[in-house]
N, C-alpha and C. Protein backbone atom coordinates (compact mmCIF):
# COMPACT_ATOMS: atom_id res chain seq x y z
N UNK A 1 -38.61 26.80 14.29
CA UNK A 1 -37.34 26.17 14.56
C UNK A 1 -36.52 27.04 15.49
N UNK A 2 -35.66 26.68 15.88
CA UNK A 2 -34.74 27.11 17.01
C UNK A 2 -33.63 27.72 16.78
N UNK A 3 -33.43 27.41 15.63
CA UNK A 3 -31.81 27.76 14.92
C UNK A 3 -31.05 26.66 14.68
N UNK A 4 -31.59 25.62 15.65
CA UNK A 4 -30.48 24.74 15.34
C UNK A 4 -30.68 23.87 14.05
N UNK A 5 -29.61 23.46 13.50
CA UNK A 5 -29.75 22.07 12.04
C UNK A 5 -29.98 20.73 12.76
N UNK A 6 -30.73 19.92 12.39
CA UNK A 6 -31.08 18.87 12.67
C UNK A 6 -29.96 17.96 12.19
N UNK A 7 -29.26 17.07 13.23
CA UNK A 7 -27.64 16.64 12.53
C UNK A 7 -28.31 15.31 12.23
N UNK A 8 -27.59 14.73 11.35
CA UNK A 8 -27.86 13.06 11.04
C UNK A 8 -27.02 11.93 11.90
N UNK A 9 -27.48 11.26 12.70
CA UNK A 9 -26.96 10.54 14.07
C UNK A 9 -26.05 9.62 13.07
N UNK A 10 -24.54 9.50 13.76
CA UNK A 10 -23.50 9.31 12.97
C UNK A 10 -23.06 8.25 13.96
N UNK A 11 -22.59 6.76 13.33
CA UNK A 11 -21.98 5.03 14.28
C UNK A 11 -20.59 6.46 14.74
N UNK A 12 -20.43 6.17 16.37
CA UNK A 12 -19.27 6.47 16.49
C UNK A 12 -17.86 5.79 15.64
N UNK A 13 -16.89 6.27 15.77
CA UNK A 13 -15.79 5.47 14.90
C UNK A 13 -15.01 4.56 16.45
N UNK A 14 -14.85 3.41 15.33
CA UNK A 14 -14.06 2.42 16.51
C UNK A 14 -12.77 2.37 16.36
N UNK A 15 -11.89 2.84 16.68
CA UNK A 15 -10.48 2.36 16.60
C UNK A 15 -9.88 1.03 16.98
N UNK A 16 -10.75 0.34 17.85
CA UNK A 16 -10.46 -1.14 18.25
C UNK A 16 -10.02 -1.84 16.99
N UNK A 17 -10.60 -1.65 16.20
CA UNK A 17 -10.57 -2.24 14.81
C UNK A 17 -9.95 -1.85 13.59
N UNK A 18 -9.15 -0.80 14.01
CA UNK A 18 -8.60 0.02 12.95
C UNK A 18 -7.21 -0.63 13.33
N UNK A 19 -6.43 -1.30 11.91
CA UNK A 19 -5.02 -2.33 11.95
C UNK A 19 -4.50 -0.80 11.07
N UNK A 20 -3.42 -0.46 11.69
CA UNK A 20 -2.75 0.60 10.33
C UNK A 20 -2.50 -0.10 9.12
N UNK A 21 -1.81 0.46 8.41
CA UNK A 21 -1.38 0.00 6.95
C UNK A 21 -0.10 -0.80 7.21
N UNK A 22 0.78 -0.20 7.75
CA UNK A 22 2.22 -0.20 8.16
C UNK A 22 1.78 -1.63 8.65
N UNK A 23 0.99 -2.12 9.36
CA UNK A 23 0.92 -3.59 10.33
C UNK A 23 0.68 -4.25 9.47
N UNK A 24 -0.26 -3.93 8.49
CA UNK A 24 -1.07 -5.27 7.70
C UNK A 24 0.14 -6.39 7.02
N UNK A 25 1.03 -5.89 6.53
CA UNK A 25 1.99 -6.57 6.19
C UNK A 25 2.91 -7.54 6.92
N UNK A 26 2.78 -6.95 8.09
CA UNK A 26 4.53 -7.73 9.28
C UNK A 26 3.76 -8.86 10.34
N UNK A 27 4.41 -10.09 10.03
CA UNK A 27 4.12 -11.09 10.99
C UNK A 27 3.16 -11.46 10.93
N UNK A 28 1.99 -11.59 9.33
CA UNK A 28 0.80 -12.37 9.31
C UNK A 28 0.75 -13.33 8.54
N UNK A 29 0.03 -14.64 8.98
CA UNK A 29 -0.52 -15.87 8.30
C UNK A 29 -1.38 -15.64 7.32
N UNK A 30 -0.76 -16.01 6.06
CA UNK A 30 -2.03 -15.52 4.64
C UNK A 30 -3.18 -16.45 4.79
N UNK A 31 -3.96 -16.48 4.25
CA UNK A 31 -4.95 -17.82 3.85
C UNK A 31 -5.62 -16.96 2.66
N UNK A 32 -5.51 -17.65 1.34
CA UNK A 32 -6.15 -17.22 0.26
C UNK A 32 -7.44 -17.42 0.07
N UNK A 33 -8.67 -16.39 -0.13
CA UNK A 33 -10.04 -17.26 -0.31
C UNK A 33 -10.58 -16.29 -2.01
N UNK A 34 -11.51 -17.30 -2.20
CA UNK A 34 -12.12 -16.61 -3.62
C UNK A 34 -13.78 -16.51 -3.12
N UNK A 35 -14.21 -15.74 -3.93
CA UNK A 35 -15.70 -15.65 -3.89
C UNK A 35 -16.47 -17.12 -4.78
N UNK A 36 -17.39 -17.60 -4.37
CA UNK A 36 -17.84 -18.38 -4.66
C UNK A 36 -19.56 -18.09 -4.98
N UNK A 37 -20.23 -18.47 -5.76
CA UNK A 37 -21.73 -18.37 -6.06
C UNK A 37 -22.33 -18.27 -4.50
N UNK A 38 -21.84 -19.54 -3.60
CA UNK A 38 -22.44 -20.19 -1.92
C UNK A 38 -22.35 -19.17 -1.01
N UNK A 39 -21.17 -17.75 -1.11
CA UNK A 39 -21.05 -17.09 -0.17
C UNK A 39 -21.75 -15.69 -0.60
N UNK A 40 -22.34 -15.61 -1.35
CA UNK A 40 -23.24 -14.49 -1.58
C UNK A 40 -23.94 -13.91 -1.63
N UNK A 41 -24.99 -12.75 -1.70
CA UNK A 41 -26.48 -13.04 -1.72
C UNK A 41 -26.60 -12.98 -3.03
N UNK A 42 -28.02 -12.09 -3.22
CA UNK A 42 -28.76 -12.49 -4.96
C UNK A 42 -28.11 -11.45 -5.84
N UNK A 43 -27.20 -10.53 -4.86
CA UNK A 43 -26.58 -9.43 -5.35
C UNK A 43 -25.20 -9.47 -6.13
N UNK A 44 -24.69 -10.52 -5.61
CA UNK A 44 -23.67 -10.89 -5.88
C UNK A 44 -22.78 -10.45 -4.73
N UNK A 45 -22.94 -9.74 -3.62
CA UNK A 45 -21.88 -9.48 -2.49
C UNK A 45 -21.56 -10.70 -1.25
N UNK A 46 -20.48 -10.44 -0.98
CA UNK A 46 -20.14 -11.49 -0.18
C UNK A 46 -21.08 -11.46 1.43
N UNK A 47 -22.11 -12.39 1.00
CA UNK A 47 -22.94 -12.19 3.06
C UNK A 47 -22.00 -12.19 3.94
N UNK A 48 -22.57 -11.59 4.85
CA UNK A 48 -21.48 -10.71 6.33
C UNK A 48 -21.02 -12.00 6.83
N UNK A 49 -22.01 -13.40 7.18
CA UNK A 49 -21.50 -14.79 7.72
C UNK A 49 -20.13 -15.25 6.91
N UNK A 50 -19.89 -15.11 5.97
CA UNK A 50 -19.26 -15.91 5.07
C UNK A 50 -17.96 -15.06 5.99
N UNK A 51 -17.47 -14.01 5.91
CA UNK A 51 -16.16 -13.31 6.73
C UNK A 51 -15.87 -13.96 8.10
N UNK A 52 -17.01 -14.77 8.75
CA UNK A 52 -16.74 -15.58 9.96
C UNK A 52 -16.17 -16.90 9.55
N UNK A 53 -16.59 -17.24 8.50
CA UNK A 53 -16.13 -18.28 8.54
C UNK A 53 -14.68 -17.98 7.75
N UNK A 54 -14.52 -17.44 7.36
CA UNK A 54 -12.97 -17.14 6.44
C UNK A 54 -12.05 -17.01 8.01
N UNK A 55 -12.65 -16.28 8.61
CA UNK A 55 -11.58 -15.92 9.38
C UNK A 55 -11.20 -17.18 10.47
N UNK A 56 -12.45 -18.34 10.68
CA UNK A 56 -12.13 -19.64 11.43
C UNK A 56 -11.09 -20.25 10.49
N UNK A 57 -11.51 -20.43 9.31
CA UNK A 57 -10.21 -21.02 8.16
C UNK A 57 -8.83 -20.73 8.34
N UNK A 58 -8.84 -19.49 8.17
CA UNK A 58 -7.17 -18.78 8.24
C UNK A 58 -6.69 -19.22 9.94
N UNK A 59 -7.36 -19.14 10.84
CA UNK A 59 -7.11 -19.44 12.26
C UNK A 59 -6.57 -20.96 11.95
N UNK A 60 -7.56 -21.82 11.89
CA UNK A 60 -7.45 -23.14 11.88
C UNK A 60 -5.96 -23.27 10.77
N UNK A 61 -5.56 -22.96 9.81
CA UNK A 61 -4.39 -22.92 8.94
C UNK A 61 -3.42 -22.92 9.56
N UNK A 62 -3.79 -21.72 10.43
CA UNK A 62 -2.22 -20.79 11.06
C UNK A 62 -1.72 -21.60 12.24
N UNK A 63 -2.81 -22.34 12.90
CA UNK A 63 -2.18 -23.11 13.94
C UNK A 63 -1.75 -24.62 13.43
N UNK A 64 -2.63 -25.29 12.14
CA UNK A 64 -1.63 -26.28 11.72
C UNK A 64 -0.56 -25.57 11.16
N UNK A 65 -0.11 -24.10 10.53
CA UNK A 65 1.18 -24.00 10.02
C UNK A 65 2.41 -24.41 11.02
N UNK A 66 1.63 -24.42 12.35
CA UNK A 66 2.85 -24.06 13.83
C UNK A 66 3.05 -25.65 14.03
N UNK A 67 2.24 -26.35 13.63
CA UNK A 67 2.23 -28.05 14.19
C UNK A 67 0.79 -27.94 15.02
N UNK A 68 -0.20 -27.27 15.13
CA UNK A 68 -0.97 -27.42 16.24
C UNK A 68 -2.51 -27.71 15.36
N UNK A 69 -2.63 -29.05 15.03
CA UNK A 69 -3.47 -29.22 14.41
C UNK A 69 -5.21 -29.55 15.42
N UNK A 70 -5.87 -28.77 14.48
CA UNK A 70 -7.20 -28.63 15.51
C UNK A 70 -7.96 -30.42 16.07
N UNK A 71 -7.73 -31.40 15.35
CA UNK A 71 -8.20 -32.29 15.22
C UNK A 71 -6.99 -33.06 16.70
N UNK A 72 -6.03 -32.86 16.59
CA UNK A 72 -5.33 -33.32 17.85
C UNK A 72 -5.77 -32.60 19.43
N UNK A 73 -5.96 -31.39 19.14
CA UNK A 73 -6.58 -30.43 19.98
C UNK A 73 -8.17 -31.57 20.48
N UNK A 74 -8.94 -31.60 20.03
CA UNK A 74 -10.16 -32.22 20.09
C UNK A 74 -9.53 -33.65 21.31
N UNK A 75 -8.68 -34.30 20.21
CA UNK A 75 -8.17 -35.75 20.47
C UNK A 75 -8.06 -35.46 22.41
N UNK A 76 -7.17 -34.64 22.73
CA UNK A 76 -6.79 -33.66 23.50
C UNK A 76 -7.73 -33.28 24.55
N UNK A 77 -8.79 -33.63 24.37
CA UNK A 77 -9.71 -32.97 24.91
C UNK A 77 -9.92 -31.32 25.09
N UNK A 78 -9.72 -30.98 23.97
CA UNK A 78 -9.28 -29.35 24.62
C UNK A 78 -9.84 -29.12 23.03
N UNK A 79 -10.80 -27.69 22.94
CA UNK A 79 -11.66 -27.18 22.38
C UNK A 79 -11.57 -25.50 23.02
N UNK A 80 -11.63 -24.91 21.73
CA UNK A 80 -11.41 -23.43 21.68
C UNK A 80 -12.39 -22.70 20.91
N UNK A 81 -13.39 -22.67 21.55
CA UNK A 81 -15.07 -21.61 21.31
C UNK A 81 -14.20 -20.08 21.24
N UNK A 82 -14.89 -19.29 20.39
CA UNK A 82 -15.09 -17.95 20.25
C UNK A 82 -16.09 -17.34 21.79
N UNK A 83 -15.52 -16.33 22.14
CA UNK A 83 -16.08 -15.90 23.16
C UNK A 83 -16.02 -14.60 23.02
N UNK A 84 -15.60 -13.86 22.02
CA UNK A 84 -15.82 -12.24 21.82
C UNK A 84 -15.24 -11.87 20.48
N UNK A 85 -15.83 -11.49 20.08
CA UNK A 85 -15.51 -11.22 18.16
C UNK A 85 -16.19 -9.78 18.21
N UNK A 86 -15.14 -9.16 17.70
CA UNK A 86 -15.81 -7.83 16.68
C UNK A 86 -15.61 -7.79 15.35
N UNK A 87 -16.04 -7.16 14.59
CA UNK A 87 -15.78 -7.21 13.21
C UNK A 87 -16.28 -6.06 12.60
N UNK A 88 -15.22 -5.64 11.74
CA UNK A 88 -15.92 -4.12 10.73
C UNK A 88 -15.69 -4.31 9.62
N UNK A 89 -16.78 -3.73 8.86
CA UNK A 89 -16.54 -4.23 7.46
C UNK A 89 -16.35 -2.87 6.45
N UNK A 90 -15.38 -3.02 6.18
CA UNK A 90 -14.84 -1.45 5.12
C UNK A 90 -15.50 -1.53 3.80
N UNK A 91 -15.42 -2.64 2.93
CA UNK A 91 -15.81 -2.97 1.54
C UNK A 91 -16.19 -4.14 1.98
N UNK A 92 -17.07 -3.76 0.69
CA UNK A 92 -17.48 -6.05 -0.05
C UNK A 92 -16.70 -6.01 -0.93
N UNK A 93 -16.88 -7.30 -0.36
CA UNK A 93 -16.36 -8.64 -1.93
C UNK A 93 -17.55 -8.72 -2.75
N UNK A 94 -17.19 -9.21 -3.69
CA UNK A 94 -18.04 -9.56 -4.66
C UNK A 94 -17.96 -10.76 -5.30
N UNK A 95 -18.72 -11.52 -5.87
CA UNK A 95 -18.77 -12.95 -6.92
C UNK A 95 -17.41 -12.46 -7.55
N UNK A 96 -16.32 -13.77 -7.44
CA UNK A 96 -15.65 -14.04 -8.40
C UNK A 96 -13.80 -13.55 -8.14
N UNK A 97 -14.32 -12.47 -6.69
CA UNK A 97 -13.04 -11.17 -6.40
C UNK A 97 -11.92 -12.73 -5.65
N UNK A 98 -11.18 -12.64 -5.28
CA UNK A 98 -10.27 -13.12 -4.21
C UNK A 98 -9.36 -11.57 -3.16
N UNK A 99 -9.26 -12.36 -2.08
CA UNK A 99 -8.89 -11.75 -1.05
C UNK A 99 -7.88 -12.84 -0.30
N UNK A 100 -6.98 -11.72 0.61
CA UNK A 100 -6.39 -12.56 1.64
C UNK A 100 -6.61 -12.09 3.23
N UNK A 101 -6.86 -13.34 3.75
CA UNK A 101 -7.34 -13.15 4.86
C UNK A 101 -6.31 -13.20 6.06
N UNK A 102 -6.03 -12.35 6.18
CA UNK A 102 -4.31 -12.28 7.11
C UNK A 102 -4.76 -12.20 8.76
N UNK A 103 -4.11 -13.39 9.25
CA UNK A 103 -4.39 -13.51 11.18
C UNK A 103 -2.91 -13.39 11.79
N UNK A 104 -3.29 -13.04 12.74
CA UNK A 104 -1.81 -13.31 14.00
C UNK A 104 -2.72 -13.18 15.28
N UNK A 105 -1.68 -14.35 16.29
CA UNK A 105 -2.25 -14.05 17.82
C UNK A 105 -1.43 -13.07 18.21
N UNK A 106 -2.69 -12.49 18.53
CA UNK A 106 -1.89 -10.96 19.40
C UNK A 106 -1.38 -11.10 20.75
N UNK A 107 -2.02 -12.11 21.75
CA UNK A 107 -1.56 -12.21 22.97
C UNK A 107 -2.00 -13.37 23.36
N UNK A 108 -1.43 -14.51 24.28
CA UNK A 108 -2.28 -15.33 24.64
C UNK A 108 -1.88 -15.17 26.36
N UNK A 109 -3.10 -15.23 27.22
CA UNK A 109 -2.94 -14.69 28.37
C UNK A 109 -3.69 -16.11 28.95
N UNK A 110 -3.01 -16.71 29.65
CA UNK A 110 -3.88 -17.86 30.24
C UNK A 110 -4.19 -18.51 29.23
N UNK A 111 -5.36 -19.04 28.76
CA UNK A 111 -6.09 -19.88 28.16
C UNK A 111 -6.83 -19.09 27.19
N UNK A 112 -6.94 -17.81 27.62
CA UNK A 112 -7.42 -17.07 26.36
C UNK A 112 -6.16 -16.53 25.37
N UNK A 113 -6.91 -16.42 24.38
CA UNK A 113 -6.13 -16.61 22.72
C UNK A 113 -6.73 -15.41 22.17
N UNK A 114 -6.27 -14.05 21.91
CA UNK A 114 -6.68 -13.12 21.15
C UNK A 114 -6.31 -12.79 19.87
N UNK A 115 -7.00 -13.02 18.97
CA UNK A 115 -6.38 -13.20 17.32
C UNK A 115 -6.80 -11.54 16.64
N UNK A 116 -5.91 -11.24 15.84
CA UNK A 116 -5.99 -9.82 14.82
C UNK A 116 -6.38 -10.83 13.57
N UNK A 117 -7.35 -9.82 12.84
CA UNK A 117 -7.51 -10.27 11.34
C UNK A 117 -7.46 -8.76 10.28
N UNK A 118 -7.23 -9.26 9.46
CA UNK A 118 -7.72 -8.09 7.97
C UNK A 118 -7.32 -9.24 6.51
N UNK A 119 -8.67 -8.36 6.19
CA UNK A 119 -8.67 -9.09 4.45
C UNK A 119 -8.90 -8.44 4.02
N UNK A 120 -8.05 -8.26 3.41
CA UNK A 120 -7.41 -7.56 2.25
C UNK A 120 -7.50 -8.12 0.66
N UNK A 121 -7.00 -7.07 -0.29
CA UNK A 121 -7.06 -7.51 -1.78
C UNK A 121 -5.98 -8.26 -1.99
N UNK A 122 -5.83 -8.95 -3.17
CA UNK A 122 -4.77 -9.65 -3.40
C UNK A 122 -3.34 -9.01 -3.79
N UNK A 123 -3.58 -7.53 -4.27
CA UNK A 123 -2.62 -6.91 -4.14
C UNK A 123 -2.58 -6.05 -3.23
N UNK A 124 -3.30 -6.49 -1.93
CA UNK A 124 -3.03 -5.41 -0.29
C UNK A 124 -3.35 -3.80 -0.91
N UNK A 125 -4.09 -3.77 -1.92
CA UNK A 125 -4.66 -2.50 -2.01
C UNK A 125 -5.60 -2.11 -1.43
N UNK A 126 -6.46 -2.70 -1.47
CA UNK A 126 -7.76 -2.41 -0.33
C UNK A 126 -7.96 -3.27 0.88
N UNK A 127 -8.74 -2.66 1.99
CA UNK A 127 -8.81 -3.54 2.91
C UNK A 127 -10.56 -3.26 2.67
N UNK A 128 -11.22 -5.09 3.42
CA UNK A 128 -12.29 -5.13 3.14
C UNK A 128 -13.38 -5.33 4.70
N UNK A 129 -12.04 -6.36 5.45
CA UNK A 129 -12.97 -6.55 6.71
C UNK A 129 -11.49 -6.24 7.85
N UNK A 130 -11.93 -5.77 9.11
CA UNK A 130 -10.81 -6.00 9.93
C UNK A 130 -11.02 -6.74 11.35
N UNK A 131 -10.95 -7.35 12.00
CA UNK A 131 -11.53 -8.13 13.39
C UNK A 131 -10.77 -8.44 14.25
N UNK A 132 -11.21 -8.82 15.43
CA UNK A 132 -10.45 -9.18 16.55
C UNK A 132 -11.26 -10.46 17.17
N UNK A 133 -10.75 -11.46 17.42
CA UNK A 133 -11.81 -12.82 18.14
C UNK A 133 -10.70 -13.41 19.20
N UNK A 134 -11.35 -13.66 19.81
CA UNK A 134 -10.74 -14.05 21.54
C UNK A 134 -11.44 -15.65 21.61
N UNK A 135 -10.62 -16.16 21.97
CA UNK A 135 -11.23 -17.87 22.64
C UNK A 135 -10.65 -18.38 23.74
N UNK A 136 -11.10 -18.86 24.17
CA UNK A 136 -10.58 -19.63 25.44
C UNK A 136 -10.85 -21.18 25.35
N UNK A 137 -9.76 -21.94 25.96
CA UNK A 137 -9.33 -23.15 25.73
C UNK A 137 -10.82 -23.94 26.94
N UNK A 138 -11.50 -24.61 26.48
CA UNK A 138 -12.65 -25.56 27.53
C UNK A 138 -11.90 -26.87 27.03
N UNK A 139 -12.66 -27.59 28.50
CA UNK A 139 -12.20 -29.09 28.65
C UNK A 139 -13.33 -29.83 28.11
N UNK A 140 -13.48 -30.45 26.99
CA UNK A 140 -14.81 -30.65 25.92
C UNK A 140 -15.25 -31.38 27.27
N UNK A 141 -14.79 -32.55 27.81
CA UNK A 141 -15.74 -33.77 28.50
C UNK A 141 -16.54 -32.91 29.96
N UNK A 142 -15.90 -31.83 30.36
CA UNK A 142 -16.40 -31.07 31.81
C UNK A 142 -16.93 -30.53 31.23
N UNK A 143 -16.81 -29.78 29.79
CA UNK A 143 -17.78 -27.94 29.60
C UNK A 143 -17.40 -26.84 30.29
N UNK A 144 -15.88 -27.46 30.91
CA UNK A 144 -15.50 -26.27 31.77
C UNK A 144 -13.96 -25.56 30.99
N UNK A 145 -14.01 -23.91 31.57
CA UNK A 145 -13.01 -23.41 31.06
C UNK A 145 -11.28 -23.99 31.87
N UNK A 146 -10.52 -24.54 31.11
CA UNK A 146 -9.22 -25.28 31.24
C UNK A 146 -8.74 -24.15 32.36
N UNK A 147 -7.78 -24.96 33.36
CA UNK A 147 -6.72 -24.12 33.77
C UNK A 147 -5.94 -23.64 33.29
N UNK A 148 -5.35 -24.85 32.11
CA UNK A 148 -3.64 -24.40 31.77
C UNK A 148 -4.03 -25.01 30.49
N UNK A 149 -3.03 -24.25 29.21
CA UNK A 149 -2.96 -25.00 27.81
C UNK A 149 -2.45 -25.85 28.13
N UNK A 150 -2.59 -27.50 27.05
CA UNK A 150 -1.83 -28.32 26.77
C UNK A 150 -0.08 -28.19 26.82
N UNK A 151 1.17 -28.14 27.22
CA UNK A 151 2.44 -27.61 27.65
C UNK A 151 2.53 -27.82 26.08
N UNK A 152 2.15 -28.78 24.73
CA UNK A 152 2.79 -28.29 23.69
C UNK A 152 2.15 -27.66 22.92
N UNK A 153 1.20 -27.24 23.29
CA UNK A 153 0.30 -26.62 22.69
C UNK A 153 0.46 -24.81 22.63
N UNK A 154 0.81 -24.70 24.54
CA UNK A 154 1.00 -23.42 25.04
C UNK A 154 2.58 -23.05 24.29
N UNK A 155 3.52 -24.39 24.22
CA UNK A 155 4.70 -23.33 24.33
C UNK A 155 4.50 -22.79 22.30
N UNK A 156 3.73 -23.64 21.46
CA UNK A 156 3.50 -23.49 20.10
C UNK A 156 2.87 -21.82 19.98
N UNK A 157 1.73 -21.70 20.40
CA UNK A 157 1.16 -20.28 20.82
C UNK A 157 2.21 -19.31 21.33
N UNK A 158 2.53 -19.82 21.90
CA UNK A 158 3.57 -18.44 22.55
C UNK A 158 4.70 -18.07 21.64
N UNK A 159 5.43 -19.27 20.88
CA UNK A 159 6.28 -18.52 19.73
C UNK A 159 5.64 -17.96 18.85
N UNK A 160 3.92 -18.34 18.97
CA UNK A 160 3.46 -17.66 16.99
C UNK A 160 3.12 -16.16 18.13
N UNK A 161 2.85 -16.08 19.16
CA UNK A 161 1.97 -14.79 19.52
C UNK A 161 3.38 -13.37 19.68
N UNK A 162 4.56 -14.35 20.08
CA UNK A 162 5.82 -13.20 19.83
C UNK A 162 6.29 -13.21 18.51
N UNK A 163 5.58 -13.76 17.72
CA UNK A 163 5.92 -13.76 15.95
C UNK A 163 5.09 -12.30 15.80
N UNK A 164 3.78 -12.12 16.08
CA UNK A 164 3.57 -10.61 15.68
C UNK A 164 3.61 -9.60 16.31
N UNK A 165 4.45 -9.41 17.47
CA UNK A 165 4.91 -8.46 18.34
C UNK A 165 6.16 -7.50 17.68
């Protein structure tokens, strides 16, 4: 040997994904979820898919909380795909736990829509997952990415996105 210790190759740390404590609380949309038998494996932990879909739920909530219901959106011709998601996962859930799954738009720049998440315990003691997902507004009948939001759509977004500023 050489002298040197053989180190154990370590995930860099991401800060992209790191929400402080101080934030988790100010200017977020709750959406309550429970563990269910369907979202688990044989272990009883919550599968990694099941946090994607919690976090489409709380999205989809937060924009009918504003008036901007997804089903008018469609009507609308206007459809909002995920186009960049990260996600870290601190803890599992487990069969039976509940969590809250807290969103805000962080910015909406054009047609893209950048959303913050963390889920958290029900008493905001622990955090379990934290994420960031970006979408952009397409014109369902072209397949093409929109110029401009819907005008009531955009000016709805823009008061919730200076709601968590």
């Amino acid at each position: 040997m050489s002298g040197k210790t053989a180190e154990t190759p370590q995930i860099p740390p991401s800060n992209a994904l790191d929400i402080p404590a101080s934030q988790v609380s100010e200017n977020w949309f709750e959406y309550l979820v429970k563990v269910h038998p369907h979202h688990t494996d044989y272990g009883g932990i919550v599968w990694h898919g099941t946090y994607l879909t919690w976090l489409e739920e709380a999205r989809v909530e937060c924009l009918r909380s504003i008036g901007v219901d997804f089903a008018d959106l469609v009507a609308l011709g206007c459809d909002l795909p995920v186009v960049d998601l990260s996600i870290r996962y601190h803890r599992s859930l487990q069969l039976g736990m509940s969590a809250i799954v807290k969103t805000r738009m962080h910015e909406v720049t054009g047609v893209r829509l950048d959303w913050d998440y963390a889920i958290v315990s029900a008493d905001t003691q622990e955090l379990y997952v934290t994420a960031k997902v970006t979408l952009v507004a397409v014109d369902r009948e072209r397949g093409k990415i929109m110029r401009h939001l819907p005008a009531n759509v955009k000016d709805a977004l823009t008061k919730l996105s200076t709601l968590a500023k």
